[in-house]
PDB file of N, CA and C in Angstrom:
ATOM      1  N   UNK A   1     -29.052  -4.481 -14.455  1.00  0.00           N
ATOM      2  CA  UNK A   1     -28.907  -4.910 -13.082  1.00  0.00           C
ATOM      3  C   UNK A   1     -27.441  -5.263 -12.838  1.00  0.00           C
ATOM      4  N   UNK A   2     -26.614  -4.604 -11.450  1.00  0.00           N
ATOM      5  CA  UNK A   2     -25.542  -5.093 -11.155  1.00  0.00           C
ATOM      6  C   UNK A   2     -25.264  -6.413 -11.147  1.00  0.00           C
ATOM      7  N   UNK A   3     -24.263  -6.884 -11.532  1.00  0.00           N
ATOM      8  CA  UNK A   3     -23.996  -8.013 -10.777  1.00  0.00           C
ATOM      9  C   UNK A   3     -23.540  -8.022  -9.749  1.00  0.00           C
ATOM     10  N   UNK A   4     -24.038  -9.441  -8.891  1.00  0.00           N
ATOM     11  CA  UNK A   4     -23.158  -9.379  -7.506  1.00  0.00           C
ATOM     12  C   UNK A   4     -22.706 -10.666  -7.268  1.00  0.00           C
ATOM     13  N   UNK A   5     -21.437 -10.766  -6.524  1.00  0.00           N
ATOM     14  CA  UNK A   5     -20.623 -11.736  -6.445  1.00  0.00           C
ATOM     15  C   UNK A   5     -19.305 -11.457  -5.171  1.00  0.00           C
ATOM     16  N   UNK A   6     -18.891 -12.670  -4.604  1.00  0.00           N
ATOM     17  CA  UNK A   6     -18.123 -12.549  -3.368  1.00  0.00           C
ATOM     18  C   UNK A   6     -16.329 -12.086  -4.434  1.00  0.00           C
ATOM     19  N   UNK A   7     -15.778 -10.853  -3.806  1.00  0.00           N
ATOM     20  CA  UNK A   7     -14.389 -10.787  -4.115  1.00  0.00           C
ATOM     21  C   UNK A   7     -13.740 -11.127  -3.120  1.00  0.00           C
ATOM     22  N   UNK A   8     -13.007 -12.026  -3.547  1.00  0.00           N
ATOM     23  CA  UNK A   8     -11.714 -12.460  -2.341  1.00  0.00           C
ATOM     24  C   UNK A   8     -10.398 -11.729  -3.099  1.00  0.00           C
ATOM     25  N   UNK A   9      -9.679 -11.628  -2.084  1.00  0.00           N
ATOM     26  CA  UNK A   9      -8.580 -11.297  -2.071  1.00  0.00           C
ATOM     27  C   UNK A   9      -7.443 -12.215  -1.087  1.00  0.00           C
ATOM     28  N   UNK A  10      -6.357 -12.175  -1.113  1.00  0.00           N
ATOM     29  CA  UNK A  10      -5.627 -13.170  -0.696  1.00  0.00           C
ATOM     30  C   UNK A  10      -4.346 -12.241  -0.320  1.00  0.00           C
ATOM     31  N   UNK A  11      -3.616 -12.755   0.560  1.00  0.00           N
ATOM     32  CA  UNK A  11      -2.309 -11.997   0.890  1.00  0.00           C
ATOM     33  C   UNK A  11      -1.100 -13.260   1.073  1.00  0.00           C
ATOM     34  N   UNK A  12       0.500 -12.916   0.626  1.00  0.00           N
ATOM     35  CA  UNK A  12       1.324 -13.608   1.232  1.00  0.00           C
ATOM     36  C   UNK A  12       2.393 -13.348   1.188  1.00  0.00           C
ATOM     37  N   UNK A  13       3.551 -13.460   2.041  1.00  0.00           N
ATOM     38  CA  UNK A  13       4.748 -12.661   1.848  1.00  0.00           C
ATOM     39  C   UNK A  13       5.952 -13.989   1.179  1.00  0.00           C
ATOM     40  N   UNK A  14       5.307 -15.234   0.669  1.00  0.00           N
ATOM     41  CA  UNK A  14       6.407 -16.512   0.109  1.00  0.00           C
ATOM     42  C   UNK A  14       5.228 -16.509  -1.008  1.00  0.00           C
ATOM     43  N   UNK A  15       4.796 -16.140  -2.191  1.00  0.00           N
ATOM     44  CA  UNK A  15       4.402 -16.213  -3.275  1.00  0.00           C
ATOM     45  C   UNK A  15       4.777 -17.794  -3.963  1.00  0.00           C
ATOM     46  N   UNK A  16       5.896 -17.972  -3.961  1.00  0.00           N
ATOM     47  CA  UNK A  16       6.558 -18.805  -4.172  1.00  0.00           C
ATOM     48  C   UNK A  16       6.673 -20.160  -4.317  1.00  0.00           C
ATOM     49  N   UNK A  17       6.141 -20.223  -2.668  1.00  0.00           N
ATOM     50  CA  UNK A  17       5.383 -21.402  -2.242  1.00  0.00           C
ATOM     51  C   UNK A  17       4.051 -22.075  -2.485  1.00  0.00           C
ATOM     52  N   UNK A  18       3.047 -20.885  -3.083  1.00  0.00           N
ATOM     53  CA  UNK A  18       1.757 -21.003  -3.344  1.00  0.00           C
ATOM     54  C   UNK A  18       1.388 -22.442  -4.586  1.00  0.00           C
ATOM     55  N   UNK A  19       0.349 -22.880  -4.004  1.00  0.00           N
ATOM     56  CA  UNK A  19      -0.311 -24.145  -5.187  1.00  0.00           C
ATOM     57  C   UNK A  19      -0.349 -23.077  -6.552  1.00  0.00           C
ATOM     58  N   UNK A  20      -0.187 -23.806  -7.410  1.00  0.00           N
ATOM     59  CA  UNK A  20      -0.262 -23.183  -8.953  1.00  0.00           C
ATOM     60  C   UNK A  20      -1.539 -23.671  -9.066  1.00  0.00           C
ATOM     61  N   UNK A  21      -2.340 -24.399  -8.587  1.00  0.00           N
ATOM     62  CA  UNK A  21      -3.596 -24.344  -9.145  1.00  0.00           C
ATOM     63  C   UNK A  21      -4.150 -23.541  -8.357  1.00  0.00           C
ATOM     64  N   UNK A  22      -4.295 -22.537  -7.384  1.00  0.00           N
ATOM     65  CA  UNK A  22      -4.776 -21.381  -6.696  1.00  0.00           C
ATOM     66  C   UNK A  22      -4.901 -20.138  -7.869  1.00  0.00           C
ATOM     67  N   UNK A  23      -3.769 -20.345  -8.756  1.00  0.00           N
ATOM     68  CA  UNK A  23      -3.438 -18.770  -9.279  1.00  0.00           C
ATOM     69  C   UNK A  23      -4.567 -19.177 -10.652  1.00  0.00           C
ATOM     70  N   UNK A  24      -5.042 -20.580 -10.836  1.00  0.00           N
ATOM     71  CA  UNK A  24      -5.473 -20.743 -12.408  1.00  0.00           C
ATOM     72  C   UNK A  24      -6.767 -19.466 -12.780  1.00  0.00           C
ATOM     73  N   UNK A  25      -7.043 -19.503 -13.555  1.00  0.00           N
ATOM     74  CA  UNK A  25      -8.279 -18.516 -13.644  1.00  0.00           C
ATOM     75  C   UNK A  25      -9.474 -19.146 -12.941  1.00  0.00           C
ATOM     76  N   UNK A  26     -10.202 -17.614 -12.512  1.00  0.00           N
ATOM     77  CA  UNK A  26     -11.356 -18.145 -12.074  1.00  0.00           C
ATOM     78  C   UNK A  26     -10.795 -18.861 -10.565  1.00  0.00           C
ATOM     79  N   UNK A  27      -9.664 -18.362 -10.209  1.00  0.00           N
ATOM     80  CA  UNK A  27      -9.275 -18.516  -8.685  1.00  0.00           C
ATOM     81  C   UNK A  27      -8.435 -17.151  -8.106  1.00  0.00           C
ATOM     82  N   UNK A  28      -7.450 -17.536  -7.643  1.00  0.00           N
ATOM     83  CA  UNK A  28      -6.640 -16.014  -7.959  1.00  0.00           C
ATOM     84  C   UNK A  28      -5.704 -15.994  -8.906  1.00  0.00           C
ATOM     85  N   UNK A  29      -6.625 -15.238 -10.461  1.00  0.00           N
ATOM     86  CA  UNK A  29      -5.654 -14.962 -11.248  1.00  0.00           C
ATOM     87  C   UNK A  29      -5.198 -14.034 -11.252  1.00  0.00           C
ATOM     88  N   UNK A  30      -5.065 -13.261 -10.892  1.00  0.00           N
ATOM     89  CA  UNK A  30      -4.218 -11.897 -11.000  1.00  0.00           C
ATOM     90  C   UNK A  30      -3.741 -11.500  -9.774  1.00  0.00           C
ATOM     91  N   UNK A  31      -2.252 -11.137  -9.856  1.00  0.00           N
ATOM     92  CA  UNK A  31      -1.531 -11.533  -9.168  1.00  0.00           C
ATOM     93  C   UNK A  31      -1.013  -9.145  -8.574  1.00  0.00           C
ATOM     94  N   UNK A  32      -0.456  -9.088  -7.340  1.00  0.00           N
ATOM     95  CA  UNK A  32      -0.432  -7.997  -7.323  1.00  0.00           C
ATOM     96  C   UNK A  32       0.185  -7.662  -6.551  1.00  0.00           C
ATOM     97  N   UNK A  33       1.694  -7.371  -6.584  1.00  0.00           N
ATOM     98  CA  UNK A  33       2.860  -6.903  -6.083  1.00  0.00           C
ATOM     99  C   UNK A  33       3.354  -5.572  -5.043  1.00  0.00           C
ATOM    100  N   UNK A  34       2.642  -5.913  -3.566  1.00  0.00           N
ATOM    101  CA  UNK A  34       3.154  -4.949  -3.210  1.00  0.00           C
ATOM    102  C   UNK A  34       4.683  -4.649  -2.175  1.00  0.00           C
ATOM    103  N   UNK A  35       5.295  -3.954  -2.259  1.00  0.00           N
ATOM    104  CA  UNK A  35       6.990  -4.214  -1.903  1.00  0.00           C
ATOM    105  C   UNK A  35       6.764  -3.561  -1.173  1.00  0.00           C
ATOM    106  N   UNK A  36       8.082  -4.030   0.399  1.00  0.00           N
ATOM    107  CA  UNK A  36       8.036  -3.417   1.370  1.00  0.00           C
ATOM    108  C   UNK A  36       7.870  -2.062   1.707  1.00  0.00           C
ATOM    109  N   UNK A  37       7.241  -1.439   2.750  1.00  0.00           N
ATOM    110  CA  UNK A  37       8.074  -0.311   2.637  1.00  0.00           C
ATOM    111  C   UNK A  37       9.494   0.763   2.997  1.00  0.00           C
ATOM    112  N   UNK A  38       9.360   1.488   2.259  1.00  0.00           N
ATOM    113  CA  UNK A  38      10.545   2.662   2.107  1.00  0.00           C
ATOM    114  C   UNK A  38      10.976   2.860   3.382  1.00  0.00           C
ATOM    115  N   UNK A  39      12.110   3.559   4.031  1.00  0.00           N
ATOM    116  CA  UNK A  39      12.378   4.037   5.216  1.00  0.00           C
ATOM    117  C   UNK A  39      11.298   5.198   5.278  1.00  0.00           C
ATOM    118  N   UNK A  40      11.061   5.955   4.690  1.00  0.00           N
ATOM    119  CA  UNK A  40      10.167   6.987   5.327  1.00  0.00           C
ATOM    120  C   UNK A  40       8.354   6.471   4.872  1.00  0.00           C
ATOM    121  N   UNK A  41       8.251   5.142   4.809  1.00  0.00           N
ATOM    122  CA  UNK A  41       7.173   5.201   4.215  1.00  0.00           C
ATOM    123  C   UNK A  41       7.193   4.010   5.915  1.00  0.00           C
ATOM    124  N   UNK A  42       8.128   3.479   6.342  1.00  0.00           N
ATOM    125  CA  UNK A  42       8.052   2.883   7.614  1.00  0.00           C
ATOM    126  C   UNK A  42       7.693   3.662   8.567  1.00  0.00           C
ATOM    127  N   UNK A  43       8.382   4.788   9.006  1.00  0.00           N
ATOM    128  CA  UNK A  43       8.120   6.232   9.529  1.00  0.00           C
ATOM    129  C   UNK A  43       6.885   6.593   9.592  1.00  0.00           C
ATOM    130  N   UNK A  44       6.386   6.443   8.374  1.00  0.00           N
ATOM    131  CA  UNK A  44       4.730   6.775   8.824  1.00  0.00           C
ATOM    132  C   UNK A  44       3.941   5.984   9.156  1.00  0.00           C
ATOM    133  N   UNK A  45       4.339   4.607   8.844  1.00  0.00           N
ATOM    134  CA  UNK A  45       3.711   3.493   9.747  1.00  0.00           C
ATOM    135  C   UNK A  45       4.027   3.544  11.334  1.00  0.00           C
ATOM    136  N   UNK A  46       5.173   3.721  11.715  1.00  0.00           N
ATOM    137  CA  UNK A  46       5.119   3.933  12.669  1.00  0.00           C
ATOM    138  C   UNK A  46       4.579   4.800  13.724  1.00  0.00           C
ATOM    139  N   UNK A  47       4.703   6.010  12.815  1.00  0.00           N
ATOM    140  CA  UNK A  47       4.018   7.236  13.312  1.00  0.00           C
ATOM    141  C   UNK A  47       2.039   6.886  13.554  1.00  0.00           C
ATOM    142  N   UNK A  48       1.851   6.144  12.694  1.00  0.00           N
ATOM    143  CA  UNK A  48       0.740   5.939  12.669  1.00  0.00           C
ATOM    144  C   UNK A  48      -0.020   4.982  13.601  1.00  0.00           C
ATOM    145  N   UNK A  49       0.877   4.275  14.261  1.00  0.00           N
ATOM    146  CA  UNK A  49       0.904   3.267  15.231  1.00  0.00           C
ATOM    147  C   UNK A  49       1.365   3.624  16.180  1.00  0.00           C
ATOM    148  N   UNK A  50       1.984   5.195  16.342  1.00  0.00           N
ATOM    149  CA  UNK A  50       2.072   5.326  17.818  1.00  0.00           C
ATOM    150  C   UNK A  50       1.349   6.077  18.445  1.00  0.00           C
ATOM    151  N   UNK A  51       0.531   6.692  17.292  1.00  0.00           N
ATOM    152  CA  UNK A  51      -1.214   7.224  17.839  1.00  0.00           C
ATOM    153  C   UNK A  51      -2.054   7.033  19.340  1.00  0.00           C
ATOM    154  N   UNK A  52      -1.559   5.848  18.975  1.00  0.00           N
ATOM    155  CA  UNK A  52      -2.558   5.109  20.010  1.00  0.00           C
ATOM    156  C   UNK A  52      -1.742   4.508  21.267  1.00  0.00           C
ATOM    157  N   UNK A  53      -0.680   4.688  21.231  1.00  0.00           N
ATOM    158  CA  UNK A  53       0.665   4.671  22.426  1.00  0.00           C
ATOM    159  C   UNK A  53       1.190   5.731  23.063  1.00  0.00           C
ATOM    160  N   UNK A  54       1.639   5.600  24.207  1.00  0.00           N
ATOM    161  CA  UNK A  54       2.141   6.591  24.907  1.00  0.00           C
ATOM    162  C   UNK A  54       3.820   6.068  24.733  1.00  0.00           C
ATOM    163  N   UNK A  55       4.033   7.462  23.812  1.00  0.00           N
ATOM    164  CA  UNK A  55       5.861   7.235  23.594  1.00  0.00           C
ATOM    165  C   UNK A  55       6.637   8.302  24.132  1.00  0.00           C
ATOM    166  N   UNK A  56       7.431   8.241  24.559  1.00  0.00           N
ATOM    167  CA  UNK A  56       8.371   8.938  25.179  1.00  0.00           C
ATOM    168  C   UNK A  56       9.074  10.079  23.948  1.00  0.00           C
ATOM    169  N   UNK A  57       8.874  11.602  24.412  1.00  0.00           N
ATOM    170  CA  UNK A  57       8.607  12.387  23.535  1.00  0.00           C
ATOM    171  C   UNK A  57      10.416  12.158  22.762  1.00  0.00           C
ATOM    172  N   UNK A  58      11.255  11.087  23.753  1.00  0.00           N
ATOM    173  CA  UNK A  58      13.129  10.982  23.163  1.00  0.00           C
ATOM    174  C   UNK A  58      13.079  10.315  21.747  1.00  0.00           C
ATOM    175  N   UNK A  59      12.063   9.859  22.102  1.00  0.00           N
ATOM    176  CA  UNK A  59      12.004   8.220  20.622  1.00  0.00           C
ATOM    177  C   UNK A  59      11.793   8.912  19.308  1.00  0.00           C
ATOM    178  N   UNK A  60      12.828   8.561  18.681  1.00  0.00           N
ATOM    179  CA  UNK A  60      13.036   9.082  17.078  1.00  0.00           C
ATOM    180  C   UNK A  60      12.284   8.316  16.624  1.00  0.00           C
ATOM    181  N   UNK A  61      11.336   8.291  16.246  1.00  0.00           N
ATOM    182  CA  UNK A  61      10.332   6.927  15.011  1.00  0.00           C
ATOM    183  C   UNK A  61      11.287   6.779  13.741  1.00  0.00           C
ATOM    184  N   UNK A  62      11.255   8.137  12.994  1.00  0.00           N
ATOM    185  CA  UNK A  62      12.054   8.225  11.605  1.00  0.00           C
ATOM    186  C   UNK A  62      13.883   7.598  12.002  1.00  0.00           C
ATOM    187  N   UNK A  63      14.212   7.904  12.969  1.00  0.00           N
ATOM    188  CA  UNK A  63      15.217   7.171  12.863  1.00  0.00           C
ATOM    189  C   UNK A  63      14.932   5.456  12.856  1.00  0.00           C
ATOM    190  N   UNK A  64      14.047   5.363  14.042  1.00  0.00           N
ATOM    191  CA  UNK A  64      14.050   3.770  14.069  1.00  0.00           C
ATOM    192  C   UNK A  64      13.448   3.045  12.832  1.00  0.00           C
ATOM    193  N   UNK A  65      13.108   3.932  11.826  1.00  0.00           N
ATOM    194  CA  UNK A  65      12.804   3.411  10.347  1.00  0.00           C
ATOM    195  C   UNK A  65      13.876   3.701   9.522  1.00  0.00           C
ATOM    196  N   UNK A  66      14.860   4.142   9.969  1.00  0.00           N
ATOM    197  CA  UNK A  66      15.725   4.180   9.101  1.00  0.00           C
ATOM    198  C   UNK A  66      16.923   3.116   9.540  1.00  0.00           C
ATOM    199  N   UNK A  67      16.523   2.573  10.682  1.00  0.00           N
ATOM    200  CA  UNK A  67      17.676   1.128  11.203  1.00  0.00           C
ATOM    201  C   UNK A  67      18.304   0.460  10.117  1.00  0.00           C
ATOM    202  N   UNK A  68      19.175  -0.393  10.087  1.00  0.00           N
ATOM    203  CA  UNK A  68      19.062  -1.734   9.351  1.00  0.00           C
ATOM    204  C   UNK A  68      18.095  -2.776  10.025  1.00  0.00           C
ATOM    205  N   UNK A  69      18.246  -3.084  11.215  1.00  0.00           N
ATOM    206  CA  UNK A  69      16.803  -3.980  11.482  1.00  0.00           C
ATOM    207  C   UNK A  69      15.668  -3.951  11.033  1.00  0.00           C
ATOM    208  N   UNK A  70      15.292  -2.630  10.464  1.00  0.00           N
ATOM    209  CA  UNK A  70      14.241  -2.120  10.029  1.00  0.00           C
ATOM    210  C   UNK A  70      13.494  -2.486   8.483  1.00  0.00           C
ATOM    211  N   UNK A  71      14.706  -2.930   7.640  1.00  0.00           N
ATOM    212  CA  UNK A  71      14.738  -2.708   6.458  1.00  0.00           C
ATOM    213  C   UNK A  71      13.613  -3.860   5.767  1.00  0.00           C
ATOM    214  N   UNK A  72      14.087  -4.985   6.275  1.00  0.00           N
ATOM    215  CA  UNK A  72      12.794  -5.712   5.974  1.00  0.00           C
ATOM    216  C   UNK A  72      11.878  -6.172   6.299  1.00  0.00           C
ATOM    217  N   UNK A  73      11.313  -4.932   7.150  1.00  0.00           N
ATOM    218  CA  UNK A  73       9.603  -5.136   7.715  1.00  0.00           C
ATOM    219  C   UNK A  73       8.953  -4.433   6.908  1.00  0.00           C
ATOM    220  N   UNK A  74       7.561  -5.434   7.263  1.00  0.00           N
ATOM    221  CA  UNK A  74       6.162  -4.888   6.810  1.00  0.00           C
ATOM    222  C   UNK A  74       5.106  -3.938   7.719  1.00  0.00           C
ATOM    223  N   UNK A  75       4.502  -3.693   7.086  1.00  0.00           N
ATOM    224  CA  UNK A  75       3.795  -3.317   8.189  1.00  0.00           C
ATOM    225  C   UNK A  75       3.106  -3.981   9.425  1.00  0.00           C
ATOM    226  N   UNK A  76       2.975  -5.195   9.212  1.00  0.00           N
ATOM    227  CA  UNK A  76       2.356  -5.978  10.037  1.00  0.00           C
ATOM    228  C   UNK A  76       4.003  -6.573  11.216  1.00  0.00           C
ATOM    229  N   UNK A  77       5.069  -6.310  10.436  1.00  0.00           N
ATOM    230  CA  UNK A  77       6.092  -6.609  11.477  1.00  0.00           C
ATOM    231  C   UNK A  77       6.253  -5.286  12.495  1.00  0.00           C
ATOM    232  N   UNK A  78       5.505  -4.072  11.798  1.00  0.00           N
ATOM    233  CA  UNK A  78       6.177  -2.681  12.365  1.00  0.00           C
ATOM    234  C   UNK A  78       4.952  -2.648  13.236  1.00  0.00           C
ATOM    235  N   UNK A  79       4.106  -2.779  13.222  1.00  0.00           N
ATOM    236  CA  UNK A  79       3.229  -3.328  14.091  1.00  0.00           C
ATOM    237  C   UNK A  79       3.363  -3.903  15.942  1.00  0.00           C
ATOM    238  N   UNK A  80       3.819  -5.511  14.985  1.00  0.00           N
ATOM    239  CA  UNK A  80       4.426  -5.810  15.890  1.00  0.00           C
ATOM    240  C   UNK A  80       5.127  -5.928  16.857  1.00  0.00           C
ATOM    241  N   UNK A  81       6.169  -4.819  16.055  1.00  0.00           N
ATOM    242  CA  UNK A  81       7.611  -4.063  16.712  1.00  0.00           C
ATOM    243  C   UNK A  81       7.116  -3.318  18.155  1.00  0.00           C
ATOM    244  N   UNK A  82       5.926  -2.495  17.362  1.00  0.00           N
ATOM    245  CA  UNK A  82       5.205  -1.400  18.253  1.00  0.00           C
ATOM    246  C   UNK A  82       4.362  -1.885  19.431  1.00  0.00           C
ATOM    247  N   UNK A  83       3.915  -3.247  19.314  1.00  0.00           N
ATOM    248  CA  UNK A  83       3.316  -3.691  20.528  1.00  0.00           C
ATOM    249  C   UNK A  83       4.637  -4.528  21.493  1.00  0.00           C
ATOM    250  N   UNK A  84       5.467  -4.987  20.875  1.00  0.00           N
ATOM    251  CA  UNK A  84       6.710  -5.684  21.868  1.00  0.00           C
ATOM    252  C   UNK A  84       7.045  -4.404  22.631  1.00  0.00           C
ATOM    253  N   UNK A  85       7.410  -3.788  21.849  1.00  0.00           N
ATOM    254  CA  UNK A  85       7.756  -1.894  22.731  1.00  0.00           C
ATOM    255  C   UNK A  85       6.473  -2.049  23.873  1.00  0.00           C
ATOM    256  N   UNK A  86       5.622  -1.768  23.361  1.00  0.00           N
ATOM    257  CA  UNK A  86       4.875  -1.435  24.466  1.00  0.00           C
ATOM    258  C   UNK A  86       4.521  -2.625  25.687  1.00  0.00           C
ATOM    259  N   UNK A  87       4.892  -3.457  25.584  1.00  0.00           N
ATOM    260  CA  UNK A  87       5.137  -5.184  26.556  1.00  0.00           C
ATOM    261  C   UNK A  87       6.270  -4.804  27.095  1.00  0.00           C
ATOM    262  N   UNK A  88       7.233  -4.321  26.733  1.00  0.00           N
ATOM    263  CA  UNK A  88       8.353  -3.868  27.305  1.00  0.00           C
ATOM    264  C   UNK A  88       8.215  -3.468  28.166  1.00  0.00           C
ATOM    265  N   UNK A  89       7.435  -2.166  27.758  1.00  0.00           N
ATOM    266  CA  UNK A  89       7.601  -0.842  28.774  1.00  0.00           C
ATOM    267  C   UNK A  89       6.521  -1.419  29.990  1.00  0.00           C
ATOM    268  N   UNK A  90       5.804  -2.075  30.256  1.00  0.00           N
ATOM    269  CA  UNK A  90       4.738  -2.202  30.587  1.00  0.00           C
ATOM    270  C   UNK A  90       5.764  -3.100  31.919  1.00  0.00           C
ATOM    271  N   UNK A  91       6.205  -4.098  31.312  1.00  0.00           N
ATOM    272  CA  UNK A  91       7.386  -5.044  31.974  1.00  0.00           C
ATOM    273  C   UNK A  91       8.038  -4.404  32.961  1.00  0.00           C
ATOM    274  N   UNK A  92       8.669  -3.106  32.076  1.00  0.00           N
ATOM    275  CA  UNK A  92       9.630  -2.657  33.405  1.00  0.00           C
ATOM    276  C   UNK A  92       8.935  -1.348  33.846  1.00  0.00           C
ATOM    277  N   UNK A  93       7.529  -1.342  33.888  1.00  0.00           N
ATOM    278  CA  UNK A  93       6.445  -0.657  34.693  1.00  0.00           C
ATOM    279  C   UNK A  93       6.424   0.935  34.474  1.00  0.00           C
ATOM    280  N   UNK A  94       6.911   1.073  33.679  1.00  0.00           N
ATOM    281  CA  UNK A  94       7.289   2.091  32.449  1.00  0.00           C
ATOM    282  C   UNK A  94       5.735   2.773  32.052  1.00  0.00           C
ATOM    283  N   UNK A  95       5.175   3.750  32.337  1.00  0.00           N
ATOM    284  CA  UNK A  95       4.198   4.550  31.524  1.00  0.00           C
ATOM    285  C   UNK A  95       4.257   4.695  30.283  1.00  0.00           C
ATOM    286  N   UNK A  96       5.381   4.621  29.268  1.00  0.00           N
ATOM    287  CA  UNK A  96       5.699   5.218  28.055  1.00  0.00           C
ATOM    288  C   UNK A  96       6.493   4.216  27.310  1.00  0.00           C
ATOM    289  N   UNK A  97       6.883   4.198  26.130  1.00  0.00           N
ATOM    290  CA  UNK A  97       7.604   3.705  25.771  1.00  0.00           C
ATOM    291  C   UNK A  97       8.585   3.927  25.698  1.00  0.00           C
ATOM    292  N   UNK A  98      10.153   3.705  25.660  1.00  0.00           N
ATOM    293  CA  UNK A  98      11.375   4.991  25.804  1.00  0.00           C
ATOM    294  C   UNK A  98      11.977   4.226  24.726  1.00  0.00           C
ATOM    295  N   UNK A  99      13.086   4.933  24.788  1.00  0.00           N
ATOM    296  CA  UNK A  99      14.436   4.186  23.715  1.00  0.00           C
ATOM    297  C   UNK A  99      15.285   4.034  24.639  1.00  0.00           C
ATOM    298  N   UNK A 100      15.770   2.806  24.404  1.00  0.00           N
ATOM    299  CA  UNK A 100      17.006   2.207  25.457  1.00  0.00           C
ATOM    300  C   UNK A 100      18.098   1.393  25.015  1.00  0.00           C
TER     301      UNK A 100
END
């Protein structure tokens, strides 16, 4: 018979900061490193997030992942990025998103 049991998982981008009695065993012991991503691995986050947006066919994605602003987001910042864009455009009554 399987066993069954609740897996948690945990996320954080300051590791650092975390209680050391969180990590003891039999809490979260094992620990699992994932690093930002790549300029073209942003690119496809982005690309992947603009699926569902109306972007202005000018907007380089792969460039805007290759910014320096760019360099240390996550996905959840590139995300983000992608909905301020679209608050933007919305703002200045904009159908699309553009580059400006």
């Amino acid at each position: 018979m399987a066993q069954r049991g609740v897996f948690v998982i945990g996320a954080t981008n300051r590791p650092e900061v975390m209680d050391r009695a969180l990590l003891r065993p039999g809490r979260f012991g094992k620990l699992l490193y994932v690093p930002l991503p790549s300029p073209d691995e942003r690119a496809l986050i982005l690309k992947a997030l603009a699926r569902k947006k109306h972007i202005d066919a000018a907007v380089d994605l792969s460039a805007i992942a290759k910014m320096e602003a760019c360099e240390n987001l996550s996905g959840a910042d590139l995300s983000a990025l992608m909905n301020e864009a679209a608050m933007a455009a919305q703002d200045e009554k904009s159908r699309e998103i553009i580059l400006s």
